[in-house]
Protein backbone atom coordinates (compact mmCIF):
# COMPACT_ATOMS: atom_id res chain seq x y z
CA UNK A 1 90.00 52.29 99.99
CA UNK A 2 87.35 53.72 102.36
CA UNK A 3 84.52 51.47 103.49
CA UNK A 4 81.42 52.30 101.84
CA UNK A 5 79.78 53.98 104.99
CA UNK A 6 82.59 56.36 105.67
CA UNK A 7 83.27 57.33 101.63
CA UNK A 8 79.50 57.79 101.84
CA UNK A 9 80.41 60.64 104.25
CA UNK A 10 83.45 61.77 103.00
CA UNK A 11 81.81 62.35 99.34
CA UNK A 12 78.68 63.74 100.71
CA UNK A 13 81.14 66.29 102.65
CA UNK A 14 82.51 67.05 98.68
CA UNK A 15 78.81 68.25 97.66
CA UNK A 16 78.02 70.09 100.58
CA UNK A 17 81.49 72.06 100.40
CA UNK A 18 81.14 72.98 96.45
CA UNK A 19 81.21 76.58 96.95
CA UNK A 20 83.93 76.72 99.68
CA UNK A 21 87.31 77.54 98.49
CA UNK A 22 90.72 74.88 98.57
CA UNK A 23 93.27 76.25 100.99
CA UNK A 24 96.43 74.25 100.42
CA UNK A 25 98.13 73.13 103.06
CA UNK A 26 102.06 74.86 103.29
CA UNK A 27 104.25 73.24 105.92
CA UNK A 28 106.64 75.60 107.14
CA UNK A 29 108.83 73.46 109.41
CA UNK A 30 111.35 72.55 106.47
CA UNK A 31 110.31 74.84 102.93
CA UNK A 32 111.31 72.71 100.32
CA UNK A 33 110.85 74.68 97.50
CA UNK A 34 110.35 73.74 94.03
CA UNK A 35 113.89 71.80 93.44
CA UNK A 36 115.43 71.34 96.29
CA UNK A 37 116.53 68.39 98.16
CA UNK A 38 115.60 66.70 101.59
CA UNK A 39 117.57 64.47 104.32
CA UNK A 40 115.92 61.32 104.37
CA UNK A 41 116.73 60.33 108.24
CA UNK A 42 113.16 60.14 110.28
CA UNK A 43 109.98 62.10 108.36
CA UNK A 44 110.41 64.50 105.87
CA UNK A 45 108.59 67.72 105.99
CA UNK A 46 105.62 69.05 103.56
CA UNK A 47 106.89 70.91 100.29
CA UNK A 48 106.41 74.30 100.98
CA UNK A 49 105.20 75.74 97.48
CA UNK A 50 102.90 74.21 95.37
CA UNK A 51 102.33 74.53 91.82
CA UNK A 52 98.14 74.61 90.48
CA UNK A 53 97.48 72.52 87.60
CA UNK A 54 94.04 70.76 86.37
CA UNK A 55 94.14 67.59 84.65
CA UNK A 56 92.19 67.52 81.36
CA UNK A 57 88.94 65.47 81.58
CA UNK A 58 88.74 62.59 79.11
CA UNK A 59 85.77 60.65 79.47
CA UNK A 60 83.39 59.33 81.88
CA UNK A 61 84.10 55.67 82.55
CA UNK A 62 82.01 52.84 82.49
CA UNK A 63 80.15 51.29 85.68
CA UNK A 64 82.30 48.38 84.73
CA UNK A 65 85.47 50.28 86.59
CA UNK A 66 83.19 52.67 89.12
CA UNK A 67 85.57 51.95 91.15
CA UNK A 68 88.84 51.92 89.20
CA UNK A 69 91.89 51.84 92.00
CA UNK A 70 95.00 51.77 89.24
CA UNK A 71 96.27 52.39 86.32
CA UNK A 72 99.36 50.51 84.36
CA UNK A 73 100.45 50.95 80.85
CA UNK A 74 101.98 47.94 79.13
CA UNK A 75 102.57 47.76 75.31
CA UNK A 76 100.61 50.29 74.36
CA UNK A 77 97.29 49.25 76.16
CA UNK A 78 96.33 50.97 79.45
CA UNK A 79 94.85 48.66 82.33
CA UNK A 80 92.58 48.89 85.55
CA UNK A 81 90.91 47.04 88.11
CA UNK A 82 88.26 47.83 91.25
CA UNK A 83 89.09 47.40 94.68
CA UNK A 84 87.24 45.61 97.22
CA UNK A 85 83.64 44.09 96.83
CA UNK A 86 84.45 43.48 93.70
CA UNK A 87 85.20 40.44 90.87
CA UNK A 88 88.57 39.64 90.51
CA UNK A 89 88.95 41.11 86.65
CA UNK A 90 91.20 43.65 85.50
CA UNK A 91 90.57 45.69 82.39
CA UNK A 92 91.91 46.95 79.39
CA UNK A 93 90.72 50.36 78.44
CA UNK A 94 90.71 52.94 75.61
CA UNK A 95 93.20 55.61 76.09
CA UNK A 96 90.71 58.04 74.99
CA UNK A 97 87.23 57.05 75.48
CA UNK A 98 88.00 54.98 78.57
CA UNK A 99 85.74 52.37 76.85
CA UNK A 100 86.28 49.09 78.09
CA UNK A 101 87.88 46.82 75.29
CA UNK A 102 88.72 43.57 77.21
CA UNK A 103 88.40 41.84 80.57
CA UNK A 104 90.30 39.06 81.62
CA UNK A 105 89.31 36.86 85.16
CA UNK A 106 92.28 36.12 87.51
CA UNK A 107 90.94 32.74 88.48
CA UNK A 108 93.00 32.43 91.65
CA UNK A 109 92.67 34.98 93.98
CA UNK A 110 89.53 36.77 95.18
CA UNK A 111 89.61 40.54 94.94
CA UNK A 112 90.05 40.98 99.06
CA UNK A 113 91.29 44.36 98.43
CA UNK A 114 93.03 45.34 95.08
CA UNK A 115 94.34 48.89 95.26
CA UNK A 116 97.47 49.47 92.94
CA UNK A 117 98.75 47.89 89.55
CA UNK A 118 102.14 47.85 88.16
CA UNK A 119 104.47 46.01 85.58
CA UNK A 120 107.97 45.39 84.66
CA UNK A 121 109.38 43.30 81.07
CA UNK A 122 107.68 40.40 81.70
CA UNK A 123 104.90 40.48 84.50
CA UNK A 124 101.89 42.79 86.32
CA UNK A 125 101.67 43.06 89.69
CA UNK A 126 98.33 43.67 91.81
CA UNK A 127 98.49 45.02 95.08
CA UNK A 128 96.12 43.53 97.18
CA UNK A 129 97.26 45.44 100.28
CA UNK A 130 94.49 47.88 101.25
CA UNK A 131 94.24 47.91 104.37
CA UNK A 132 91.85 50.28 106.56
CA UNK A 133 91.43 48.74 109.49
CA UNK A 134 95.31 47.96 109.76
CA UNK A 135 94.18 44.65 111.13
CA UNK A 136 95.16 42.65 107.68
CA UNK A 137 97.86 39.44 107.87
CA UNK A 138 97.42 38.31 104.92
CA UNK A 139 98.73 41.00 102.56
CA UNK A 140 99.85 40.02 99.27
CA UNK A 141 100.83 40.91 95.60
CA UNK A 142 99.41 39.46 92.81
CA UNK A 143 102.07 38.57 90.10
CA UNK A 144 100.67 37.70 86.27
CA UNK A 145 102.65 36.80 83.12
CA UNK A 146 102.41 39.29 80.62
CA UNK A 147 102.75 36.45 77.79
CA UNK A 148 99.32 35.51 79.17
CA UNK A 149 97.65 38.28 79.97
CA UNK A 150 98.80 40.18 76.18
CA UNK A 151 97.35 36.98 74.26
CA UNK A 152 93.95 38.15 72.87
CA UNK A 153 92.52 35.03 73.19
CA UNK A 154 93.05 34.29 76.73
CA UNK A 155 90.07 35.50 79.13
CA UNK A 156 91.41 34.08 82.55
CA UNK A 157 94.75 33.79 83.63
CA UNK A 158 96.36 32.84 86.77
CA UNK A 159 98.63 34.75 89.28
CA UNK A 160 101.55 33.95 91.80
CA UNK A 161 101.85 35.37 95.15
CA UNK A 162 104.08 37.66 96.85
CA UNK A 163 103.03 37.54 100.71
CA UNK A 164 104.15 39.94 103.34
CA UNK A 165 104.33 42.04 106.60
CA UNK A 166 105.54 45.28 107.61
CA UNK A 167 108.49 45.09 109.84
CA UNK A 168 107.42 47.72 111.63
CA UNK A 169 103.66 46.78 112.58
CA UNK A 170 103.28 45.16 116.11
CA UNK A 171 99.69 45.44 117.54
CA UNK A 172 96.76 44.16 114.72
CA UNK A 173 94.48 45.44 116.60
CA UNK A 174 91.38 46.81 114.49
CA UNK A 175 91.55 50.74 114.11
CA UNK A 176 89.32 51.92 110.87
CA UNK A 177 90.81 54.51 109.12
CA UNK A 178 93.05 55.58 112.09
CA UNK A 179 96.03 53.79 111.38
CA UNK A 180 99.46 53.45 109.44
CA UNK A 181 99.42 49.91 107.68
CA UNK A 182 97.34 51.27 104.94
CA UNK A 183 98.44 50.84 100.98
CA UNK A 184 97.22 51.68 97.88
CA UNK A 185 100.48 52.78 95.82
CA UNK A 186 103.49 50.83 94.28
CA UNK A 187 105.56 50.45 91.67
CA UNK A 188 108.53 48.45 90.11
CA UNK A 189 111.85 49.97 90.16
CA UNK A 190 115.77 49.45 90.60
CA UNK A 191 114.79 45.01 90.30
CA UNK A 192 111.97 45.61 93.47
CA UNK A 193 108.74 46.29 94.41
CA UNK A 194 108.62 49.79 96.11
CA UNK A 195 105.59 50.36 98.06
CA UNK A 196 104.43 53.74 99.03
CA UNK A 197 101.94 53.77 102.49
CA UNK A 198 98.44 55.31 103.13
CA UNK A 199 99.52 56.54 106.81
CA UNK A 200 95.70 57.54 108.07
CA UNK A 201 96.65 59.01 111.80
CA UNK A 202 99.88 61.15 110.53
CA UNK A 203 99.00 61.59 106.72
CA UNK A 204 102.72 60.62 105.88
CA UNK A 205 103.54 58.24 103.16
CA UNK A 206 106.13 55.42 104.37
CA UNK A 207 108.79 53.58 101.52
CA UNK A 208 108.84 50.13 101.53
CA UNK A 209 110.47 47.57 99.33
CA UNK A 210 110.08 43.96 98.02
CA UNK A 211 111.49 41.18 95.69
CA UNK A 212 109.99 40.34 92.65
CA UNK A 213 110.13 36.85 93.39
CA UNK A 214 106.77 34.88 94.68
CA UNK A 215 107.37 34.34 98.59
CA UNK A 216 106.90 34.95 101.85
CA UNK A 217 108.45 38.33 102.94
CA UNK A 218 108.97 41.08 105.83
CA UNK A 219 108.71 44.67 103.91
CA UNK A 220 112.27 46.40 103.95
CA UNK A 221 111.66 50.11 105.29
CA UNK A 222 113.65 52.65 103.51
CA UNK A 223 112.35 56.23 104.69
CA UNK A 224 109.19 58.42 105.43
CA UNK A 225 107.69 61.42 104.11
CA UNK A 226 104.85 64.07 105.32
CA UNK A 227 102.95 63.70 102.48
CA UNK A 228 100.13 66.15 104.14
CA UNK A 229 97.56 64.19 102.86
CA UNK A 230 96.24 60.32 101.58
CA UNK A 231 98.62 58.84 98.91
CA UNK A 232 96.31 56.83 96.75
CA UNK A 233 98.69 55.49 93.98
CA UNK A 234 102.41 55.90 92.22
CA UNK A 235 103.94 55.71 88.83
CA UNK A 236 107.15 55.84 87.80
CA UNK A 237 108.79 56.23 83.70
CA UNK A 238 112.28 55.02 82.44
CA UNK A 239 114.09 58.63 83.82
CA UNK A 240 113.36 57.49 86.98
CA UNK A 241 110.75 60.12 87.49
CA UNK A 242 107.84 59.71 90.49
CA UNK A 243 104.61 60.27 90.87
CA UNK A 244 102.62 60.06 93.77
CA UNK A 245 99.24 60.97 93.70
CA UNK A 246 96.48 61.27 96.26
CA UNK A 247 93.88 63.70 98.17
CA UNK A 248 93.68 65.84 101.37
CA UNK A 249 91.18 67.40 103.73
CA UNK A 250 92.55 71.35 103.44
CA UNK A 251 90.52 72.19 106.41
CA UNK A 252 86.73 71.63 107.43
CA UNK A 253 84.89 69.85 104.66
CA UNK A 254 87.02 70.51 102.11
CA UNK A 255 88.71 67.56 100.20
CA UNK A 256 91.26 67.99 97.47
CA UNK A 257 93.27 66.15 94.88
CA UNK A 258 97.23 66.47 94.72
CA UNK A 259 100.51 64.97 92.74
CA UNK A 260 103.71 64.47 93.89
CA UNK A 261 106.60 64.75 91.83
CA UNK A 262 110.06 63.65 92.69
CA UNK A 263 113.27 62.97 90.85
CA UNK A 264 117.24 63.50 90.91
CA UNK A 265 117.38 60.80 93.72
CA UNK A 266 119.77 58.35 94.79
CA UNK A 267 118.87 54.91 94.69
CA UNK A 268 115.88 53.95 96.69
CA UNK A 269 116.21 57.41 98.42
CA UNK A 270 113.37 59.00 96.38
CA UNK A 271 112.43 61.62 98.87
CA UNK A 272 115.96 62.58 98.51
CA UNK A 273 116.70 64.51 95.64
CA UNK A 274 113.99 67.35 93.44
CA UNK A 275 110.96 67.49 94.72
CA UNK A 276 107.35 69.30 93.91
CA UNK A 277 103.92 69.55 94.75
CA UNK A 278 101.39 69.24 92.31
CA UNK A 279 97.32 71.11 93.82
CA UNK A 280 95.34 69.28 91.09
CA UNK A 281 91.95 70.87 92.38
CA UNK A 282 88.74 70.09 94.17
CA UNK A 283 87.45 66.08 94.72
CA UNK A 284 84.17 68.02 94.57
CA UNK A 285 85.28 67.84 90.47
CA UNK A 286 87.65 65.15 89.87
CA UNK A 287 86.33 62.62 92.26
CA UNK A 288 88.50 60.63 94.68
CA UNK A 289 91.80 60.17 92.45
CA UNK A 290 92.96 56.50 92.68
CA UNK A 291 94.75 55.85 89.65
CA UNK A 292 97.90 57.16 87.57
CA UNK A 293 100.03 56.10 85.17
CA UNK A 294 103.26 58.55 84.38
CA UNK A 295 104.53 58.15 80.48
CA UNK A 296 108.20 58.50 79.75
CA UNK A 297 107.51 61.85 78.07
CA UNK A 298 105.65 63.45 81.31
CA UNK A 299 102.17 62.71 80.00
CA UNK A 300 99.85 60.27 81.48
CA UNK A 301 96.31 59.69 82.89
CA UNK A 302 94.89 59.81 86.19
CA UNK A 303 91.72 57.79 87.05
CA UNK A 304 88.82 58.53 89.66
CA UNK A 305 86.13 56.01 91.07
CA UNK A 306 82.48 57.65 91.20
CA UNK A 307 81.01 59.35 93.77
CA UNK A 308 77.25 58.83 95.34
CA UNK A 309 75.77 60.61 98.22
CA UNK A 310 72.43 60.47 98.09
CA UNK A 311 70.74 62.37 94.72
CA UNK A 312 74.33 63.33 93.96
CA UNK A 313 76.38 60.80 91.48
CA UNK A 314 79.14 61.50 89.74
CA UNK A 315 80.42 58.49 87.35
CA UNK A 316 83.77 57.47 87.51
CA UNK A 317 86.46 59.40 84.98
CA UNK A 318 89.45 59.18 83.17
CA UNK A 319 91.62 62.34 82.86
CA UNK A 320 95.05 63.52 80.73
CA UNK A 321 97.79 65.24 82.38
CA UNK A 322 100.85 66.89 80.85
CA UNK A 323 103.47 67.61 83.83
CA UNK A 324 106.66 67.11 81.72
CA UNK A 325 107.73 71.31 82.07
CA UNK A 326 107.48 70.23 85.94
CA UNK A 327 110.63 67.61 86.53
C-alpha cells in the first residue's frame, strides 16, 4: 500500500483532477486485442483495446475496513482485512450492505503489512507481502484453518507461516515506491500459491509461485507482464478464469481504476492464452481499488479503502461487478 504521506498526495491529485478526462493508456508495441494470445518469454506488452465498464456501487463500508486491502469468498461469507497500521483482524462482511457481521483476532502475527487474501478447501491465506520500500526480508503468508476460522464461536485463531524471497531481488536497499519487490495480489491455483507483483519503476506485474506448505521458501518466477499500471489484487473461480485488478496514472494527475481478465491458458502460463482489459473508471469515484473477489458465474465485488485529502473524504466502498459476457 502507499505510505500515508504519499497516498495523501496521490488522493489529493484525484480531487484536484475531477473534471479532467481518463485517457487510457493503448500500447502499440504488441496489439493484443480482445482474445488473442501472447508469448510468455521476457515482458509481455499492454492489451491494445480496452473495454469501459463501471462497477455498480453497493454500499459505503464501515471505518472498521477504511482500509480494506482484499477480498475472499469462502462458504458463502465474504471476508476482508486492512493493511498496515492496523490490528491484526480480518472481517466477515455482508454481501450487500458491507456491514460488518464478525471479526475474528489472528493472535500470532502483527499486521506488518497485510495486502491480499485468498483460500483453498481447507485454509485462508494472508499476504503479508507489501512491500514499498522493496527493502522487506521478512515476507510471509499467513495460513489459517478454515475449521477455525468458520466456527461462530471462535473470536481468535492462530496462523502458520509461509516465509519467502524473490529469487530475483539482490540489492535491499531502501527505494519508496520506486521499486519491483512490491505485492499486493495472489491467489491459490493448480496446488500453489501464485503471486502477482506491484512492479512501481516499470508498472509490470511479475508471476510468482509458492507451496502451500508452511516453510521457508525462494519464490519460483514464471513470467512477466506490462500491466501499464499498479496491480492491487487477483481472483481467480473454478474455470480457471483471472482477474487482476488495479489503478494507473493515464497522464498528469489523472488516476484510474482497471481489471484484467485472462483465461484459455496453459498451466501456470496465465498471460498466455485470452486476454482483456477491463477501464473501470476514475479513482476520483471508486477510490483506490484494493480488493476483488471473482465468482464462478463472472460476478463478484470489488472493494476500495477511503480517501482523505484535506476537507475531501470519501469512505471506503464495496461495489458489484458482472463481467461474465467478457471471458
Amino acid at each position: 500500500m502507499i505510505d500515508l504521506l504519499r497516498k495523501s498526495l496521490v488522493l489529493f491529485f484525484f480531487v484536484y483532477v475531477a473534471n479532467c478526462p481518463a485517457q487510457a493508456i493503448v500500447k502499440e508495441s504488441v496489439p493484443y486485442m480482445e482474445g488473442s494470445r501472447a508469448e510468455n518469454s521476457g515482458a509481455v506488452s499492454g492489451i491494445g483495446r480496452a473495454t469501459h465498464y463501471n462497477p455498480r456501487l453497493l454500499a459505503d463500508l464501515p471505518e472498521m475496513v477504511k482500509e480494506t486491502s482484499g477480498l475472499v469468498f469462502i462458504h458463502g461469507q465474504l471476508w476482508t482485512m486492512n493493511d498496515s497500521g492496523n490490528p491484526s483482524e480480518i472481517y466477515q462482511i455482508d454481501t450487500l450492505s458491507g456491514k460488518v457481521l464478525r471479526t475474528v483476532l489472528v493472535s500470532n502475527a502483527p499486521n506488518v503489512d497485510w495486502e491480499s487474501i485468498t483460500a483453498d478447501d481447507s485454509n485462508m491465506y494472508i499476504g503479508d507481502f507489501g512491500n514499498n520500500n522493496g527493502n522487506r526480508r521478512n515476507l510471509r503468508i499467513l495460513k489459517i484453518r478454515l475449521a477455525d476460522l468458520l466456527e461462530a464461536s471462535k473470536d481468535t485463531v492462530s496462523a502458520g507461516f509461509i516465509h519467502f524471497s524473490y529469487p530475483d531481488q539482490v540489492s535491499f536497499a531502501a527505494s519508496m515506491n520506486a521499486n519491483n519487490f512490491d505485492c499486493e495480489a495472489f491467489f491459490v491455483s493448480n496446488d500453489s500459491l501464485q503471486l502477482f507483483s506491484k512492479d512501481w519503476s516499470d508498472l509490470h506485474t511479475r508471476h510468482y509461485v509458492l507451496p502451500l506448505t508452511a516453510g521457508t521458501y525462494r519464490a519460483r518466477f514464471v513470467e512477466q507482464f506490462d500491466a501499464a499500471g499498479l496491480v492491487t489484487d487477483a481472483s481467480v473461480n473454478a474455470q480457471g478464469n483471472i482477474i487482476l485488478l488495479g489503478y494507473k496514472n493515464t497522464g498528469g494527475r489523472s488516476y484510474t481504476c482497471f481489471a484484467l481478465l485472462l483465461s484459455a491458458y496453459t498451466g501456470n502460463l496465465v498471460f498466455g492464452g485470452s486476454m482483456r482489459r477491463i477501464e473501470l473508471g476514475s479513482a476520483l469515484h471508486l477510490g483506490q481499488t484494493e480488493g476483488i473477489v471473482l465468482k464462478n458465474n463472472g460476478t463478484g465485488w470489488i472493494s476500495a479503502e477511503s480517501i482523505q485529502a484535506g476537507w475531501f473524504y470519501e469512505p471506503a466502498k464495496l461495489f458489484r461487478f458482472d463481467l461474465k459476457k467478457y471471458f
